[in-house]
PDB file of N, CA and C in Angstrom:
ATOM      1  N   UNK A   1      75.814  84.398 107.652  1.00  0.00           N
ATOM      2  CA  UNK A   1      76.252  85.778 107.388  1.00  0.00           C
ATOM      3  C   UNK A   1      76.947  85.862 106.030  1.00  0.00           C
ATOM      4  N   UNK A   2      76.261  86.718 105.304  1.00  0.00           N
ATOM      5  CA  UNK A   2      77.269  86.962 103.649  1.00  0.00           C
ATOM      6  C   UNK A   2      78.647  87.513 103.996  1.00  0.00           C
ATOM      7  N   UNK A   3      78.693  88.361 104.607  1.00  0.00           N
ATOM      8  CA  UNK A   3      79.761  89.189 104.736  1.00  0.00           C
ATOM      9  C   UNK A   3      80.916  88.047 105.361  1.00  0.00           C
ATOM     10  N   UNK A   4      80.287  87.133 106.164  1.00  0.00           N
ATOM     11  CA  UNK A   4      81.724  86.407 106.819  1.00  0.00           C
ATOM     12  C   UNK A   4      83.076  86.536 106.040  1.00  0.00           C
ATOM     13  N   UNK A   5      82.737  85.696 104.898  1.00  0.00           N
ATOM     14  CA  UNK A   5      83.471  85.130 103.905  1.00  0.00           C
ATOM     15  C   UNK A   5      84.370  86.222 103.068  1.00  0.00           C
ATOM     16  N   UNK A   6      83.809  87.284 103.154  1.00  0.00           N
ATOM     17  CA  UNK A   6      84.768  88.202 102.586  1.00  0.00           C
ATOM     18  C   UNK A   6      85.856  88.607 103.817  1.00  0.00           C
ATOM     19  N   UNK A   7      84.854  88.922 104.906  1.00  0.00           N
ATOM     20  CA  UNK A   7      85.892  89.390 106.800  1.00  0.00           C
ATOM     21  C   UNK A   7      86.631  88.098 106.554  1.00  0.00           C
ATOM     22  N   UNK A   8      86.271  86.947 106.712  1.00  0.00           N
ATOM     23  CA  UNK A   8      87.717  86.196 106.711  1.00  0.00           C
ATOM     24  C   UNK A   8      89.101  86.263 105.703  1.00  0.00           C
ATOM     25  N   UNK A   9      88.417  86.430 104.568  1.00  0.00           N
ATOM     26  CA  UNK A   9      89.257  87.139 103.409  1.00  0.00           C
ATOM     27  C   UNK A   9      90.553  88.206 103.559  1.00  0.00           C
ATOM     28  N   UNK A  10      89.631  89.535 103.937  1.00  0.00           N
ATOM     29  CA  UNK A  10      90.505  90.588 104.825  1.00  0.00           C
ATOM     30  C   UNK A  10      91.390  89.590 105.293  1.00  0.00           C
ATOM     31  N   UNK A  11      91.016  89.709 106.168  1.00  0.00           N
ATOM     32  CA  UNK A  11      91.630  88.839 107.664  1.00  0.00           C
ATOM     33  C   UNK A  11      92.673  87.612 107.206  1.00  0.00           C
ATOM     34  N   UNK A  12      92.860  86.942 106.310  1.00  0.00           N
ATOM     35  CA  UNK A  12      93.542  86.068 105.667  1.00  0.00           C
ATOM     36  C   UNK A  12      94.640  86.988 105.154  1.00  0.00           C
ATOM     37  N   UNK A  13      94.417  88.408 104.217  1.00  0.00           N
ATOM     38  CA  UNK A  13      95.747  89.070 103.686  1.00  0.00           C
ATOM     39  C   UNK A  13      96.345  89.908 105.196  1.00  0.00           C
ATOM     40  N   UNK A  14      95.254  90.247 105.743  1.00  0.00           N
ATOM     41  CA  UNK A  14      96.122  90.790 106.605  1.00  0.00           C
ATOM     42  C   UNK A  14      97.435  89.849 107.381  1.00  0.00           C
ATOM     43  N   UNK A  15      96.988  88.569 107.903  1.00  0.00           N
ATOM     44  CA  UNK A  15      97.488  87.608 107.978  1.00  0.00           C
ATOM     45  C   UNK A  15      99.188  87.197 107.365  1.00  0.00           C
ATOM     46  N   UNK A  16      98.842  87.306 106.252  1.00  0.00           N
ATOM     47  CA  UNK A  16     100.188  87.201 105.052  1.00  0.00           C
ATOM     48  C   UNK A  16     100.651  88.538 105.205  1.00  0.00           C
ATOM     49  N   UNK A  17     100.488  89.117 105.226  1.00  0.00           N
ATOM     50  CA  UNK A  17     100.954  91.050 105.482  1.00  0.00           C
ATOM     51  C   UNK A  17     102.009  90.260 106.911  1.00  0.00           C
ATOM     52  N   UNK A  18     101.467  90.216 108.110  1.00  0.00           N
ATOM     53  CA  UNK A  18     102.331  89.694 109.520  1.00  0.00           C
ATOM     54  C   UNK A  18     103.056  89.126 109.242  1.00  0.00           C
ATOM     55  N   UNK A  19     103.007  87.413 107.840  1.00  0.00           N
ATOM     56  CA  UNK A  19     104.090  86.889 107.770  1.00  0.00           C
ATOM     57  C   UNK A  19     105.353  87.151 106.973  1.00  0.00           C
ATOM     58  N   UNK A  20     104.614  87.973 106.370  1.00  0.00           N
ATOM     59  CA  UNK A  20     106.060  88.311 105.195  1.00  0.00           C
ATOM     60  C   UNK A  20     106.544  89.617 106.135  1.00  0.00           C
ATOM     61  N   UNK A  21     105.982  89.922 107.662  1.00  0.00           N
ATOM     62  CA  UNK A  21     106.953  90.784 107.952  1.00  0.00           C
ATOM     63  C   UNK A  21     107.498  90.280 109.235  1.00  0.00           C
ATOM     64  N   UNK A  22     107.640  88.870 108.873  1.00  0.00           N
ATOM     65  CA  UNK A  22     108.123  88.157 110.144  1.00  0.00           C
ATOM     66  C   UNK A  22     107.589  87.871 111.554  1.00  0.00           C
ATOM     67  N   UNK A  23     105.982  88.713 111.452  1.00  0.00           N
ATOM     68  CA  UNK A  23     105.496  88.550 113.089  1.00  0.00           C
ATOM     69  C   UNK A  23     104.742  87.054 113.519  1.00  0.00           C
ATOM     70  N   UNK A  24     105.305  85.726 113.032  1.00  0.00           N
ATOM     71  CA  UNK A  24     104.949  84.832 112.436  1.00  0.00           C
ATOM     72  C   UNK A  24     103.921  84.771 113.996  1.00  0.00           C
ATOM     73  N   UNK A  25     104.592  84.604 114.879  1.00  0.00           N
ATOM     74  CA  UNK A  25     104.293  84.591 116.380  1.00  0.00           C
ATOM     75  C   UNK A  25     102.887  84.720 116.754  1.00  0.00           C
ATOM     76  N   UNK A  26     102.798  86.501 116.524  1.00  0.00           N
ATOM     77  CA  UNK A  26     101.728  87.305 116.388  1.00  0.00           C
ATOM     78  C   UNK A  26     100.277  86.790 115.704  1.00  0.00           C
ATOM     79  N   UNK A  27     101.168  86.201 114.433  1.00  0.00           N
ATOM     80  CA  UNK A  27      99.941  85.870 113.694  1.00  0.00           C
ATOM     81  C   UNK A  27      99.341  84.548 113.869  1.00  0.00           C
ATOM     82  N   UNK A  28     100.210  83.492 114.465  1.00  0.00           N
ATOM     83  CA  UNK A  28      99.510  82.196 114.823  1.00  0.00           C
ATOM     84  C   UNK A  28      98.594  82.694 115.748  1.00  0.00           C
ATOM     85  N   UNK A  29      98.937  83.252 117.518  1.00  0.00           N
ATOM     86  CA  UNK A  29      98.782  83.727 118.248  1.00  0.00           C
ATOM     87  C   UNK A  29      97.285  84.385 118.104  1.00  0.00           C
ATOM     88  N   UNK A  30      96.812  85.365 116.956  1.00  0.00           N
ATOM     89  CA  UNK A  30      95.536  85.723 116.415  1.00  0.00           C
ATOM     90  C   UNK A  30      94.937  84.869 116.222  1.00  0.00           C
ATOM     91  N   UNK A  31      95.016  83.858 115.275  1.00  0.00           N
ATOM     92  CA  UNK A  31      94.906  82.977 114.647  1.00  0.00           C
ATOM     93  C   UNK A  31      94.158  81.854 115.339  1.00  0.00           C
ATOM     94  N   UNK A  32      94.731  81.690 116.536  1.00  0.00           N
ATOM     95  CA  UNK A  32      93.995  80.593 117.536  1.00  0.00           C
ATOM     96  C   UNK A  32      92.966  81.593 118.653  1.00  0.00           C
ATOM     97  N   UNK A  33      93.668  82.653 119.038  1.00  0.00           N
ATOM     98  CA  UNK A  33      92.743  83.060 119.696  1.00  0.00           C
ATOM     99  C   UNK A  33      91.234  83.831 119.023  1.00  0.00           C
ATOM    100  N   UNK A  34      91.260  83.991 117.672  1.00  0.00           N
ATOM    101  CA  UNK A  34      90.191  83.725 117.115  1.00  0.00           C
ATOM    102  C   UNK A  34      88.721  82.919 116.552  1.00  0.00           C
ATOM    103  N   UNK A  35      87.793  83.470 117.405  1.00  0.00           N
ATOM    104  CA  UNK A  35      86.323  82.533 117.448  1.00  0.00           C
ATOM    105  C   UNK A  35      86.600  81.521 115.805  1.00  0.00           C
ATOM    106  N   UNK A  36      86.434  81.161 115.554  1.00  0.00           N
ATOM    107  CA  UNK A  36      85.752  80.517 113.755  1.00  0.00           C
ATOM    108  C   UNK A  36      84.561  80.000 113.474  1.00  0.00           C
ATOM    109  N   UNK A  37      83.328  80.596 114.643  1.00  0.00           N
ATOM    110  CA  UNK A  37      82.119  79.864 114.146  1.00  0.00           C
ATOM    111  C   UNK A  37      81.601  80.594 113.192  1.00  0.00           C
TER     112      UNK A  37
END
């Protein structure tokens, strides 16, 4: 898929957006319960 690589992208700032607002929790929490194939 072309597009992955940019959706993970997004998905990476959004990421840093959660931690610099402290939802560190939240964002591991996504983080694992997210597919990565």
């Amino acid at each position: 898929m072309k597009l992955y690589p940019t959706f993970v992208w997004w998905l990476h700032k959004f990421f840093f957006s959660w931690i610099s607002s402290g939802d560190k929790l939240l964002t591991m929490h996504f983080i694992v319960g997210y597919p990565v194939e």
